[in-house]
C-alpha atoms as a PDB file:
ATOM      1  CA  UNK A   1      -1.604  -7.851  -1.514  1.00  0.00           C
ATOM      2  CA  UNK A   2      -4.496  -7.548  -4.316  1.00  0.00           C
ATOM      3  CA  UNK A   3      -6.286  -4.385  -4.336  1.00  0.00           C
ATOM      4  CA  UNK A   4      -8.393  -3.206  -7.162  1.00  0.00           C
ATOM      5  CA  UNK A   5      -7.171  -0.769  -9.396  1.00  0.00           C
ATOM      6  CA  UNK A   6      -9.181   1.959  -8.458  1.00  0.00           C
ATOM      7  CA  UNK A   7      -7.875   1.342  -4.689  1.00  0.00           C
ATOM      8  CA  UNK A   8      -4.395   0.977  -5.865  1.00  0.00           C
ATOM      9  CA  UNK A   9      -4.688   3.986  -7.497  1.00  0.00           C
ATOM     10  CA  UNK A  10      -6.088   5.783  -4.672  1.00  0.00           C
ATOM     11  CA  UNK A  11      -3.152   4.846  -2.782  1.00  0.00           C
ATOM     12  CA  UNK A  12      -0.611   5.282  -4.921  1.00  0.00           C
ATOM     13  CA  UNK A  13      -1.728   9.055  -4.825  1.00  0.00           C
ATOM     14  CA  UNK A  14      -1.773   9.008  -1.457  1.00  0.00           C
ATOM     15  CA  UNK A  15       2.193   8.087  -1.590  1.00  0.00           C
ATOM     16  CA  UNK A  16       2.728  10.633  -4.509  1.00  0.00           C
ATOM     17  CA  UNK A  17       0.822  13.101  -1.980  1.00  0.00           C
ATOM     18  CA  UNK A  18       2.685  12.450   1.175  1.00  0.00           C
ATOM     19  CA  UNK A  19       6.213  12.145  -0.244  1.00  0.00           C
ATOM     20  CA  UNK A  20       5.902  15.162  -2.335  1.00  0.00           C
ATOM     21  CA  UNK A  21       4.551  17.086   0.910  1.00  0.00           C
ATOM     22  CA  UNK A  22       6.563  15.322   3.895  1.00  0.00           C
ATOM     23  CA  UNK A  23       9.964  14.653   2.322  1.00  0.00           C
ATOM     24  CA  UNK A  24      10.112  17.462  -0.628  1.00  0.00           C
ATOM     25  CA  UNK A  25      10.246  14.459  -2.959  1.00  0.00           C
ATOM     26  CA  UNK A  26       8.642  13.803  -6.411  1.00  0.00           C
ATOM     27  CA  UNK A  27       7.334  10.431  -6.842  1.00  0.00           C
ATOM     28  CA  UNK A  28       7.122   8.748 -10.301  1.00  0.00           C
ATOM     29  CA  UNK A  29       3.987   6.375 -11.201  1.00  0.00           C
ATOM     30  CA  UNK A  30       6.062   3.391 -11.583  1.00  0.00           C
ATOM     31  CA  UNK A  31       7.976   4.090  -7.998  1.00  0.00           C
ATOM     32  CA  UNK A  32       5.160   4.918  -6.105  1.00  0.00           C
ATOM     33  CA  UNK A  33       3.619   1.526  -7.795  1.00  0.00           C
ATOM     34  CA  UNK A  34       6.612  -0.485  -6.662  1.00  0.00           C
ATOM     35  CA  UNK A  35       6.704   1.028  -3.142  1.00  0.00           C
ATOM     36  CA  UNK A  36       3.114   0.018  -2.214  1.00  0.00           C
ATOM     37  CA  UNK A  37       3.281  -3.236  -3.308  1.00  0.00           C
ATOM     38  CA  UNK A  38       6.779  -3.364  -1.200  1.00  0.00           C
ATOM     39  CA  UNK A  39       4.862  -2.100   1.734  1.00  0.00           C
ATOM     40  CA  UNK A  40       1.906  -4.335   0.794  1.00  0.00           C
ATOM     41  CA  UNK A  41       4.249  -7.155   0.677  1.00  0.00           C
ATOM     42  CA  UNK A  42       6.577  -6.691   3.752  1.00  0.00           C
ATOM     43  CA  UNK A  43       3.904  -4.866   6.080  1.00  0.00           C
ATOM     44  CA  UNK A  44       0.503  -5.958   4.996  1.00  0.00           C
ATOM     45  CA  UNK A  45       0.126  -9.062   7.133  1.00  0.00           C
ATOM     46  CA  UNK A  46       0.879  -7.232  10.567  1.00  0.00           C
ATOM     47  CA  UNK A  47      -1.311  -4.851  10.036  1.00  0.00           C
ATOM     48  CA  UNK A  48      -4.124  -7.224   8.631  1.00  0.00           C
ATOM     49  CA  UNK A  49      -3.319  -9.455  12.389  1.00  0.00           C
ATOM     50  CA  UNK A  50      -3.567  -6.492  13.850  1.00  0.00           C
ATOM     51  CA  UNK A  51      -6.961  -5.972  12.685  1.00  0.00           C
ATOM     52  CA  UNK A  52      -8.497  -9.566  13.371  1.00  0.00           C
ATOM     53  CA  UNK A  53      -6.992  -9.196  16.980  1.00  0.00           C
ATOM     54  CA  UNK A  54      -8.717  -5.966  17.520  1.00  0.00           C
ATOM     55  CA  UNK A  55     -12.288  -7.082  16.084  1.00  0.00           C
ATOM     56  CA  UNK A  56     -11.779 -10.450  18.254  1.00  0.00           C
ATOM     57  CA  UNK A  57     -11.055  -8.013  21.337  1.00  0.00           C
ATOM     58  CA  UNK A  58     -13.567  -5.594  20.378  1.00  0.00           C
ATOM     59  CA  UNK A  59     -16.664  -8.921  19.632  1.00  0.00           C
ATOM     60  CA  UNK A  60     -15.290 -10.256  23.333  1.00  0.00           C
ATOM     61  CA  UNK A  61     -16.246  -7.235  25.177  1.00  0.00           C
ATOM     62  CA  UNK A  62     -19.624  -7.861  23.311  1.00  0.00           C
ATOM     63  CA  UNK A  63     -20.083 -11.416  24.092  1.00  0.00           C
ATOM     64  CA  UNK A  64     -19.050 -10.426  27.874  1.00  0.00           C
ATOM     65  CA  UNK A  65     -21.800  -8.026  27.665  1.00  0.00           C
ATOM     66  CA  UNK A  66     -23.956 -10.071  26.565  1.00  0.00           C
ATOM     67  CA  UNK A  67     -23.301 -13.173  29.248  1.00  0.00           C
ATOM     68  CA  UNK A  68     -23.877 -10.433  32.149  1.00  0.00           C
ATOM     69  CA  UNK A  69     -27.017  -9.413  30.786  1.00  0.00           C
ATOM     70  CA  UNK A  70     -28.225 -13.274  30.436  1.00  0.00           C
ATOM     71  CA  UNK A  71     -26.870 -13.629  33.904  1.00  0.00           C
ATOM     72  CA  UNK A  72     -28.950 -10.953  35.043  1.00  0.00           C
ATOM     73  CA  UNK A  73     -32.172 -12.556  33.252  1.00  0.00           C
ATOM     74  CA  UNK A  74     -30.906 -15.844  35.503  1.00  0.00           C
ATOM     75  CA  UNK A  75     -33.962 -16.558  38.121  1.00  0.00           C
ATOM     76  CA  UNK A  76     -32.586 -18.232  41.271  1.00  0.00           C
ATOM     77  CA  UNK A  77     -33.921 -21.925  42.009  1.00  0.00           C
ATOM     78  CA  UNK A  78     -35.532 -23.192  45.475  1.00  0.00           C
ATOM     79  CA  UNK A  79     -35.397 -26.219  46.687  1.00  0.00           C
END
């Protein structure tokens, strides 16, 4: 995973944040550091999957819009 620092940061403080308030636990720079990149690592790619499979599902409800509405423009043919 290859965040900027200013995003890594971010998060990191976000871990400092939530284990200091959840588990009554003081995390260290250098521990909170390791433990995103674990979850970065180890996690990352699911929920990155996750993500393309939900924009795919989300842009084929579009494009199933969009064929109904051409269907709709569709004049019928005589013979």
């Amino acid at each position: 995973m290859k965040l900027n620092q200013a995003d890594k940061e971010q998060l990191i403080l976000k871990l400092q944040s939530y284990c200091s308030r959840e588990l009554d636990m003081e995390l260290g720079q250098f521990d909170a550091e390791f433990l995103l990149d674990f979850i970065g690592e180890n996690f990352g790619a699911h929920f990155y999957n996750q993500g393309l499979y939900d924009a795919q599902a989300a842009l084929n409800v579009r494009i199933d819009s969009v064929s109904e509405a051409i269907a709709e423009l569709e004049k019928p043919i005589s013979n």
